[in-house]
C-alpha atoms as a PDB file:
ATOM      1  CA  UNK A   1     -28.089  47.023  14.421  1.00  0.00           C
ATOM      2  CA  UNK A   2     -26.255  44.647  12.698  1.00  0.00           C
ATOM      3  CA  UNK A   3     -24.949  41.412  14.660  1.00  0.00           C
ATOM      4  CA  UNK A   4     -21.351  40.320  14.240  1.00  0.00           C
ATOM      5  CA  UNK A   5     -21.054  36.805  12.912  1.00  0.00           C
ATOM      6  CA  UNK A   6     -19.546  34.477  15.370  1.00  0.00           C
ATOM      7  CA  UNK A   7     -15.718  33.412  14.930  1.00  0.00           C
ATOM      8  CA  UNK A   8     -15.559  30.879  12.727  1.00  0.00           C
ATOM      9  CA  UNK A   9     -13.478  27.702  14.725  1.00  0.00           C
ATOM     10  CA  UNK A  10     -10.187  27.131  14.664  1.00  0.00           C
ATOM     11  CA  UNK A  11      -9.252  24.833  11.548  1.00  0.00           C
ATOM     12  CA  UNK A  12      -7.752  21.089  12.898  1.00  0.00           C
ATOM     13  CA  UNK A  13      -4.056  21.717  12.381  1.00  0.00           C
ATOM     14  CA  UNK A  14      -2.252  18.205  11.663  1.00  0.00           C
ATOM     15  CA  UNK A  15       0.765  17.457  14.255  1.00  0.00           C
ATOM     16  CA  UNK A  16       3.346  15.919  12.072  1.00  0.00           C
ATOM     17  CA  UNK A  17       3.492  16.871   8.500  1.00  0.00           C
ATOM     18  CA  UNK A  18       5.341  14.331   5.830  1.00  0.00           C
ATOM     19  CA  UNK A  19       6.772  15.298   2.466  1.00  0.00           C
ATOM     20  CA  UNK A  20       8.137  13.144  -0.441  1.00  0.00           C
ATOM     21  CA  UNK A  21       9.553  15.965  -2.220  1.00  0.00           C
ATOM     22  CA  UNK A  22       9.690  15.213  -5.823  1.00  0.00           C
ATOM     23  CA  UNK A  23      10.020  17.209  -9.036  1.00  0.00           C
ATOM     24  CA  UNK A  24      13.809  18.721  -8.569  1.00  0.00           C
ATOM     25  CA  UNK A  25      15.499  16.979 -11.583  1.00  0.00           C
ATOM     26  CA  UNK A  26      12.510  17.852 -13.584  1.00  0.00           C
ATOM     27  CA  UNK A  27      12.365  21.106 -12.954  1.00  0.00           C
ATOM     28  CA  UNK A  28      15.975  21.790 -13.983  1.00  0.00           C
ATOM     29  CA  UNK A  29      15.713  19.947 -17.605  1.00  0.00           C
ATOM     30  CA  UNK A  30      12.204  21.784 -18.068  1.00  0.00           C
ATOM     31  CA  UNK A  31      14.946  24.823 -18.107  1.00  0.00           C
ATOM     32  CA  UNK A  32      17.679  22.729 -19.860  1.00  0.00           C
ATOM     33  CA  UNK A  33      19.561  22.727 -16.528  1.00  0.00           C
ATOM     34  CA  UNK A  34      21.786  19.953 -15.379  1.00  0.00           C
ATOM     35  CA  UNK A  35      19.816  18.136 -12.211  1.00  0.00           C
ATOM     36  CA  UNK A  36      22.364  19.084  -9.718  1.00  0.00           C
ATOM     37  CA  UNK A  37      20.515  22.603 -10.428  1.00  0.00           C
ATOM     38  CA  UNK A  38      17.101  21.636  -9.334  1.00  0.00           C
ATOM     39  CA  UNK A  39      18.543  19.924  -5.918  1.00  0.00           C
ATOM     40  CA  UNK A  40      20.338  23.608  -5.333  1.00  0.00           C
ATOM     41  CA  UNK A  41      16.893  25.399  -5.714  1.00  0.00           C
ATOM     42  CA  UNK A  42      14.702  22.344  -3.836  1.00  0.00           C
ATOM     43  CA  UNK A  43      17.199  22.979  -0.883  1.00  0.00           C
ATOM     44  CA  UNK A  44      15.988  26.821  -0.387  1.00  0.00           C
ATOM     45  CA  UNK A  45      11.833  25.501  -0.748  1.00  0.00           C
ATOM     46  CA  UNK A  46      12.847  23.305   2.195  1.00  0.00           C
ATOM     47  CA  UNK A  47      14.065  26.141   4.305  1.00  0.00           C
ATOM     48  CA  UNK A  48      10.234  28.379   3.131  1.00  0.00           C
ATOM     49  CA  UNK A  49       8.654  25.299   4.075  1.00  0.00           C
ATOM     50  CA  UNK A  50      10.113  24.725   7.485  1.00  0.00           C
ATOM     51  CA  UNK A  51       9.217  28.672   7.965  1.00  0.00           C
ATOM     52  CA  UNK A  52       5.485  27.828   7.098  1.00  0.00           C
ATOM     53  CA  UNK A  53       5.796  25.007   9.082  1.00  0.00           C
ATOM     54  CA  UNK A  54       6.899  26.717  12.157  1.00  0.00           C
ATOM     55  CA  UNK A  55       4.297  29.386  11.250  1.00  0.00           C
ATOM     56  CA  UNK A  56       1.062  27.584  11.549  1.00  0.00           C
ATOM     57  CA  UNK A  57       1.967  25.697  14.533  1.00  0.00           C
ATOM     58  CA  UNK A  58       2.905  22.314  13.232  1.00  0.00           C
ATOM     59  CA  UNK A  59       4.890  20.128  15.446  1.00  0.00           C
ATOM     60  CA  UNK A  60       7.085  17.962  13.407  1.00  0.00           C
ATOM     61  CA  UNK A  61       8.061  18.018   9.750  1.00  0.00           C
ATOM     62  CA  UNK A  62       9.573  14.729   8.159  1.00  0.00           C
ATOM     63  CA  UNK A  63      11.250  14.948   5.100  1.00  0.00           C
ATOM     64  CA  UNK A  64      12.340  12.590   2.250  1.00  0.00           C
ATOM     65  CA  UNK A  65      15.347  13.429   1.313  1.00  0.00           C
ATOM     66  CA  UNK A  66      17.483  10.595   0.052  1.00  0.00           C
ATOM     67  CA  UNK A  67      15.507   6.992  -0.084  1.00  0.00           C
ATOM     68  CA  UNK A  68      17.664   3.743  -0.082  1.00  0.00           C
ATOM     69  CA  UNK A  69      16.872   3.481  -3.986  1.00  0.00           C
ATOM     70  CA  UNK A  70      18.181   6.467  -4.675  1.00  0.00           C
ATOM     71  CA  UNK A  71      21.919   5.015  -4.233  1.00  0.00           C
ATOM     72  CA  UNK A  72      20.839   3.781  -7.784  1.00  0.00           C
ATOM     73  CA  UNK A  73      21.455   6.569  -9.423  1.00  0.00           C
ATOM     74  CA  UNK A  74      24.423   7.926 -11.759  1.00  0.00           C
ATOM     75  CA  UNK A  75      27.379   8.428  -9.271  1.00  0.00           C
ATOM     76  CA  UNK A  76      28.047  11.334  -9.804  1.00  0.00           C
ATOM     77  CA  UNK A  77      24.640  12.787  -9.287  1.00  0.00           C
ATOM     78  CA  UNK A  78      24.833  10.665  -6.089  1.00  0.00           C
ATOM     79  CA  UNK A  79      28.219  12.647  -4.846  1.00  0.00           C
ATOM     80  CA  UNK A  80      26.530  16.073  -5.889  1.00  0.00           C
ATOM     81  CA  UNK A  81      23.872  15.403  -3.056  1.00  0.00           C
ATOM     82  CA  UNK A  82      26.410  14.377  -0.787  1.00  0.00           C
ATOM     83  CA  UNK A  83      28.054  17.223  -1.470  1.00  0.00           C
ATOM     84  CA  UNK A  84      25.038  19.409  -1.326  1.00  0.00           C
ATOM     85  CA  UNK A  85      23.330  18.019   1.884  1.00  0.00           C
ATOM     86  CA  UNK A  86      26.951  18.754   3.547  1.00  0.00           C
ATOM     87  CA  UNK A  87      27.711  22.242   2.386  1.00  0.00           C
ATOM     88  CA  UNK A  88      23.523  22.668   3.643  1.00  0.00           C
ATOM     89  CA  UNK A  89      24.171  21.529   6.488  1.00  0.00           C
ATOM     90  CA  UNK A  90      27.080  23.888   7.521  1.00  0.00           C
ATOM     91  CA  UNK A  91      25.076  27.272   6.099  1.00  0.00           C
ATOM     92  CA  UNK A  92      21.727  25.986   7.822  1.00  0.00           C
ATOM     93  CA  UNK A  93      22.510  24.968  11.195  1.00  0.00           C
ATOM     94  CA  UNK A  94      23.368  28.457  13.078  1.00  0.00           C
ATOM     95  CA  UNK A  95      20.136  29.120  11.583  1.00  0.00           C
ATOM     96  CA  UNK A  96      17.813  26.354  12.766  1.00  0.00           C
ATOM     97  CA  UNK A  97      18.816  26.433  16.044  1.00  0.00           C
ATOM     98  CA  UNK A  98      18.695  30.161  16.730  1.00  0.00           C
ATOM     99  CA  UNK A  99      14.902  29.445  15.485  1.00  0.00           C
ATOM    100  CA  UNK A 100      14.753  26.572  17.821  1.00  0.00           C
ATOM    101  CA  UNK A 101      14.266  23.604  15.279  1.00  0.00           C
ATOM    102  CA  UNK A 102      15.235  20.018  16.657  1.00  0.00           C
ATOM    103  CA  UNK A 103      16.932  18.311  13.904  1.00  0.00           C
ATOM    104  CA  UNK A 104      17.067  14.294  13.496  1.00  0.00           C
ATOM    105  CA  UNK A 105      18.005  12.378  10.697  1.00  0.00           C
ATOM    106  CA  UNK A 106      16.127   8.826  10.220  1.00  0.00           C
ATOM    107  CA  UNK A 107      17.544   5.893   8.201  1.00  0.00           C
ATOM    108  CA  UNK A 108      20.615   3.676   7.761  1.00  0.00           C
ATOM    109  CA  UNK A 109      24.176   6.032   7.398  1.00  0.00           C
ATOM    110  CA  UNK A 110      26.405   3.497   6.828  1.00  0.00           C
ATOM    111  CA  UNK A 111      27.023   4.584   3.430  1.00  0.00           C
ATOM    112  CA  UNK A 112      27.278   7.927   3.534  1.00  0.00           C
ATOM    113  CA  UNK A 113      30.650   9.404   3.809  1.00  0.00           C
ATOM    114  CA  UNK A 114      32.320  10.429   7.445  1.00  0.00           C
ATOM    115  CA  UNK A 115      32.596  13.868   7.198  1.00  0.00           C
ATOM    116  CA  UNK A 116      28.622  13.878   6.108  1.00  0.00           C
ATOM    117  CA  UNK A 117      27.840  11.273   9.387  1.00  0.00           C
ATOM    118  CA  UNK A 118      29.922  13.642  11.505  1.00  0.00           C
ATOM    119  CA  UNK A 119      27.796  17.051   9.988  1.00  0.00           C
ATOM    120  CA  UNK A 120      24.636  14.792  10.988  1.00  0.00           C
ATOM    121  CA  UNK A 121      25.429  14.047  14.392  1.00  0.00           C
ATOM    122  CA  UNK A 122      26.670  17.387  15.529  1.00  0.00           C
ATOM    123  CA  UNK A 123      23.625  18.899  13.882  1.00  0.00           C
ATOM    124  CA  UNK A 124      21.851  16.497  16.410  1.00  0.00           C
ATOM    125  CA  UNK A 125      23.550  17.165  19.156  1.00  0.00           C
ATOM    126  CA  UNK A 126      23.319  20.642  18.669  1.00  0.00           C
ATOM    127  CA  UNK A 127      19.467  20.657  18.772  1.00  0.00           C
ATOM    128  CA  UNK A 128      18.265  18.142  20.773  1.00  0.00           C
ATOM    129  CA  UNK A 129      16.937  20.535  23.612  1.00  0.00           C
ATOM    130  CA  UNK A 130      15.474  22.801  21.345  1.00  0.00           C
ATOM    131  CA  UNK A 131      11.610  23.213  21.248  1.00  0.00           C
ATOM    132  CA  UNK A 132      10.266  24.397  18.165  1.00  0.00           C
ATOM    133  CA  UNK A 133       9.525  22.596  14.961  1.00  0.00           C
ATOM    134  CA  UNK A 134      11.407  18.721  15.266  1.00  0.00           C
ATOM    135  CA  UNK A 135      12.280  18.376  11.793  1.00  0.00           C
ATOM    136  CA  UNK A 136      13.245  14.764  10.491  1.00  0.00           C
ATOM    137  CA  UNK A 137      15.185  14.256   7.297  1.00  0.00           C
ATOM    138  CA  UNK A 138      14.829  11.161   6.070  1.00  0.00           C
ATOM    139  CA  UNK A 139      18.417   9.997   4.335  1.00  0.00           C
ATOM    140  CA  UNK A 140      19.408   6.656   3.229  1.00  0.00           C
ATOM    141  CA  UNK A 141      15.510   5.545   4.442  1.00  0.00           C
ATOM    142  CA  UNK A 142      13.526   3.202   3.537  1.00  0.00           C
ATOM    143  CA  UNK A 143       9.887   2.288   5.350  1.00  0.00           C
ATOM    144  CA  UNK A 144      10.613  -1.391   4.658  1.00  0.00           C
ATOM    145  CA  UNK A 145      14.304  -1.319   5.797  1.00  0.00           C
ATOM    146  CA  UNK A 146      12.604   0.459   8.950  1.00  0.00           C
ATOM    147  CA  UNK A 147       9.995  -2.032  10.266  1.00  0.00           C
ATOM    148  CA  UNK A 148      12.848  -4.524   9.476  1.00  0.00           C
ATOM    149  CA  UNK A 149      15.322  -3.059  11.782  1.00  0.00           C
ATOM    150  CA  UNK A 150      12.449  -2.535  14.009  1.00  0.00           C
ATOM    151  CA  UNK A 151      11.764  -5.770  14.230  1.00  0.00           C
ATOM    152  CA  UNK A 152      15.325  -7.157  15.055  1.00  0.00           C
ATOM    153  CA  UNK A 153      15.875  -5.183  17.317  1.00  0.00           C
ATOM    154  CA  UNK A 154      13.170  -6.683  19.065  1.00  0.00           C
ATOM    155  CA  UNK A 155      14.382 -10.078  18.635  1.00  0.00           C
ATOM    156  CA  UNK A 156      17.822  -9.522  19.271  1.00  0.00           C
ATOM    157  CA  UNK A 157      16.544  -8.086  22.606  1.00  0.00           C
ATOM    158  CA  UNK A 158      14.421 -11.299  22.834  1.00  0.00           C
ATOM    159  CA  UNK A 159      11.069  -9.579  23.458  1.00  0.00           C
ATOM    160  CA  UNK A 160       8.052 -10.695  21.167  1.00  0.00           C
ATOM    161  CA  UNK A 161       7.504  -8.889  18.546  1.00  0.00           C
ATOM    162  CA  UNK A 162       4.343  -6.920  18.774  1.00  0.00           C
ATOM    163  CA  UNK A 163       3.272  -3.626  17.047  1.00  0.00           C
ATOM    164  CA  UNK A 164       3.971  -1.624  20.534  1.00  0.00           C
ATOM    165  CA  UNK A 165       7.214  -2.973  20.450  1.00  0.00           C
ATOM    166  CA  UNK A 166       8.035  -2.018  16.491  1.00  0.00           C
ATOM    167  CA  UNK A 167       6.852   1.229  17.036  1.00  0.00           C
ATOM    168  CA  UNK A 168       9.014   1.857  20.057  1.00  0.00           C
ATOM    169  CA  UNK A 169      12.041   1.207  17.590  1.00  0.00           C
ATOM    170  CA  UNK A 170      10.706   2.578  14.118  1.00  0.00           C
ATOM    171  CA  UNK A 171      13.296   5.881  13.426  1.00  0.00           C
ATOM    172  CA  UNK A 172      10.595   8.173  13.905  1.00  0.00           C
ATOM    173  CA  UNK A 173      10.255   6.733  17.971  1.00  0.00           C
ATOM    174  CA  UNK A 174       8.658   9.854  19.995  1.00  0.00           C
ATOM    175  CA  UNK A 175       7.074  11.612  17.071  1.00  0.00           C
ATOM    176  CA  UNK A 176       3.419  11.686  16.690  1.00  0.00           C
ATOM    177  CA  UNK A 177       2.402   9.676  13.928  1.00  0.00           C
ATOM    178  CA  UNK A 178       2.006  11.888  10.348  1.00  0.00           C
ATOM    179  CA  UNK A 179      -1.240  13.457   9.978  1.00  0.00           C
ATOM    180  CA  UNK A 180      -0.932  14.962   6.420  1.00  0.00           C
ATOM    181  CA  UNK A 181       1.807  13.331   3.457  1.00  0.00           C
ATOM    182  CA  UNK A 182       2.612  15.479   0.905  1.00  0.00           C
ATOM    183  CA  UNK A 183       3.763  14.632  -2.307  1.00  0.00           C
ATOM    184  CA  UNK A 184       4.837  17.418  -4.593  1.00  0.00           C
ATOM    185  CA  UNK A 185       5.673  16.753  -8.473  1.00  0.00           C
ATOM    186  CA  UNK A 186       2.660  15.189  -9.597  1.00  0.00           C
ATOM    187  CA  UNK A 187       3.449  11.072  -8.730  1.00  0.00           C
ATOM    188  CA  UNK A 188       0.250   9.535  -6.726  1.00  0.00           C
ATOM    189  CA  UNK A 189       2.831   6.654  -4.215  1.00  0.00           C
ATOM    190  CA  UNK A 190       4.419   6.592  -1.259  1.00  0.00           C
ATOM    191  CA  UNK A 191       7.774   5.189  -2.853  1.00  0.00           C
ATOM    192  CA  UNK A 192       8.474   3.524   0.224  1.00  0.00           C
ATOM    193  CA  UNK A 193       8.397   5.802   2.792  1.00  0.00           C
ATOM    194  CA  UNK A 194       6.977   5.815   5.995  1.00  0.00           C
ATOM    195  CA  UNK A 195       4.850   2.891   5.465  1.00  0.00           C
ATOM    196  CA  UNK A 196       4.142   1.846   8.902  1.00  0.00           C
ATOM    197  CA  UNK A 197       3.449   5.047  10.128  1.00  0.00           C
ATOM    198  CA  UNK A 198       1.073   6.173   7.012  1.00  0.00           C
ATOM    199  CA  UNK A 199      -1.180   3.508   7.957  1.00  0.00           C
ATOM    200  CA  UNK A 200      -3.797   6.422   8.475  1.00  0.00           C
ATOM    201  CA  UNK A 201      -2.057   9.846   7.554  1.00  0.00           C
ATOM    202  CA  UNK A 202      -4.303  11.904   5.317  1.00  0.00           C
ATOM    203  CA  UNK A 203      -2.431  11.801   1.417  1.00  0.00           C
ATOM    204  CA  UNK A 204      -2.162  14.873  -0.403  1.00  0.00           C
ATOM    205  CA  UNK A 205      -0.762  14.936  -4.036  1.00  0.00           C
ATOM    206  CA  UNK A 206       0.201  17.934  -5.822  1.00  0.00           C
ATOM    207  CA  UNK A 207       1.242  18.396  -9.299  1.00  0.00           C
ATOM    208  CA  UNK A 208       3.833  21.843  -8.458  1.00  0.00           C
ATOM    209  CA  UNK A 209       7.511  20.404  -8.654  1.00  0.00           C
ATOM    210  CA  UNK A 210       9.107  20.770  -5.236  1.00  0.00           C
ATOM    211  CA  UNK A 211      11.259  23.710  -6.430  1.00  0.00           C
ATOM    212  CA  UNK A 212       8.020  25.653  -7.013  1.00  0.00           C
ATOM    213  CA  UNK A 213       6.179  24.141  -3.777  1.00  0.00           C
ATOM    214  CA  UNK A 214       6.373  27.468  -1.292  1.00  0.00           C
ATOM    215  CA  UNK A 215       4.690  28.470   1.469  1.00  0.00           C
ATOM    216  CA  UNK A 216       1.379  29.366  -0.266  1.00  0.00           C
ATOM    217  CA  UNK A 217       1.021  25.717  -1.977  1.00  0.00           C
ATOM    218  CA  UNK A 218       1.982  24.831   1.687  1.00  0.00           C
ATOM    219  CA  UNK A 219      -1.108  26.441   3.516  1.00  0.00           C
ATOM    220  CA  UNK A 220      -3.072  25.014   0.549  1.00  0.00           C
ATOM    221  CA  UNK A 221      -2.273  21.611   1.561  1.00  0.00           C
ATOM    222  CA  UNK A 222      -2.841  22.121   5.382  1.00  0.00           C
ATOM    223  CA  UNK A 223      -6.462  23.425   3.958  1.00  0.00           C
ATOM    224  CA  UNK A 224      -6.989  20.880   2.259  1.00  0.00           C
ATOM    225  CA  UNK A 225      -6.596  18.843   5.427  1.00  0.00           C
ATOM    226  CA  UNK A 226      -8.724  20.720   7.394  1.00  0.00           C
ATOM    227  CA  UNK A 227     -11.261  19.558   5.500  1.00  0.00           C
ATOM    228  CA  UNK A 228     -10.928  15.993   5.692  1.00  0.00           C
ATOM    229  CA  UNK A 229     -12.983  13.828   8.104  1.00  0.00           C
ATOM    230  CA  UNK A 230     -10.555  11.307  10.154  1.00  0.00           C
ATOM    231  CA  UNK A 231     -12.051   8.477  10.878  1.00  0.00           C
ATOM    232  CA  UNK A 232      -9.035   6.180  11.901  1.00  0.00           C
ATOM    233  CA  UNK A 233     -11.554   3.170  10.048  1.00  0.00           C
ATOM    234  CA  UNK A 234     -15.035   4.159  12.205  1.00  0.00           C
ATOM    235  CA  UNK A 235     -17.921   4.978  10.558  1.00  0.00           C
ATOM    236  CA  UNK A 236     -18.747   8.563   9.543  1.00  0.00           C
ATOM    237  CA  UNK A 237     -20.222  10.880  12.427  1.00  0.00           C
ATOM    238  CA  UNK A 238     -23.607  11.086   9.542  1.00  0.00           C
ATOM    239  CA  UNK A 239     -23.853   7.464   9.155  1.00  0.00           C
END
């Protein structure tokens, strides 16, 4: 009689997720689009990765969205996102919440229009006592801008500055720290993002442009993971 094999164990499953997503403007001009077009079709890969997300059990979800050297680009690219991330906002919302995701948005807003700050805060306001996924989107972020604020805060409050202290006021306060990065679009850096908190994330780099990056390339990446040995700077269990 033949014996069953055993169940093989349950995969480590990374908490926090982080993704630089990357490739949108690309995309379009590989189909002699203007780049606006790419944004429009990276905006539905980040609703099929929030539903992977949600599906394997991952806590929290961080996404780049709009880095503080962005503002750099041609203006009127610049107002199509604006526009973009406020019109996404309004479809998405009903949405998110009615799945449960807890939305936050990370990094300085001061230059973003009102009507976009207003969309952001009653997003947040909206969510904050829902349980499922706790999405982040990074927007006007920068991970040297945030150990900076971090770190006047601290001294503004007049309490030393320590790294307990910076990491009570980093934007991504009450989050576990990111397991896995992803970067889509084929660029090996962290373009300044999240660089505290990466100190020891896992960094996966994949050439699909984010437009293309679904849910399959997403379970690819969490494989990928699983097969990693964290060793938060000990030795190797063999050695």
């Amino acid at each position: 009689m033949t014996r069953e094999a055993p169940p093989l164990p349950p995969q480590p499953l990374p908490r926090h997720v982080a993704i630089i997503m990357d490739g949108n403007g690309r995309w379009a001009q590989s189909r002699g689009q203007p780049r606006a077009f790419g944004h429009r079709a990276g905006v539905k890969m980040v609703r099929r990765v929030l539903r992977a997300a949600h599906k394997s059990g991952v806590e929290a979800l961080t996404l780049f969205a709009f880095s503080q050297e962005n503002w750099k680009r041609p203006e009127l690219e610049v107002k199509l996102l604006l526009q973009l991330f406020v019109r996404t906002l309004g479809r998405e919302l009903d949405a998110m919440h009615r799945n449960g995701v807890s939305i936050r948005f990370i990094g300085d807003r001061s230059g973003f229009p009102e009507l976009l700050r207003a969309e952001m805060q009653r997003a947040e306001r909206r969510t904050a006592a829902n349980t499922g996924v706790k999405l982040s989107i990074a927007v006007g972020y920068g991970g040297q801008w945030d150990i900076v604020q971090a770190a006047q805060a601290l001294a503004e409050a007049g309490q030393p500055i320590t790294a307990e202290g910076i990491e009570a006021r980093l934007q991504t306060a009450g989050l576990p720290e990111p397991d896995l990065m992803i970067r889509t679009g084929g660029e090996q850096r962290i373009s300044n993002f999240l660089l505290w908190q990466l100190a020891y994330t896992e960094l996966y780099f994949s050439d699909v442009l984010w437009p293309d990056f679904g849910e399959a390339e997403f379970r690819e990446a969490l494989d990928w993971y699983a097969g990693r040995e964290r060793r938060f700077g000990r030795l190797p269990e063999s050695a």
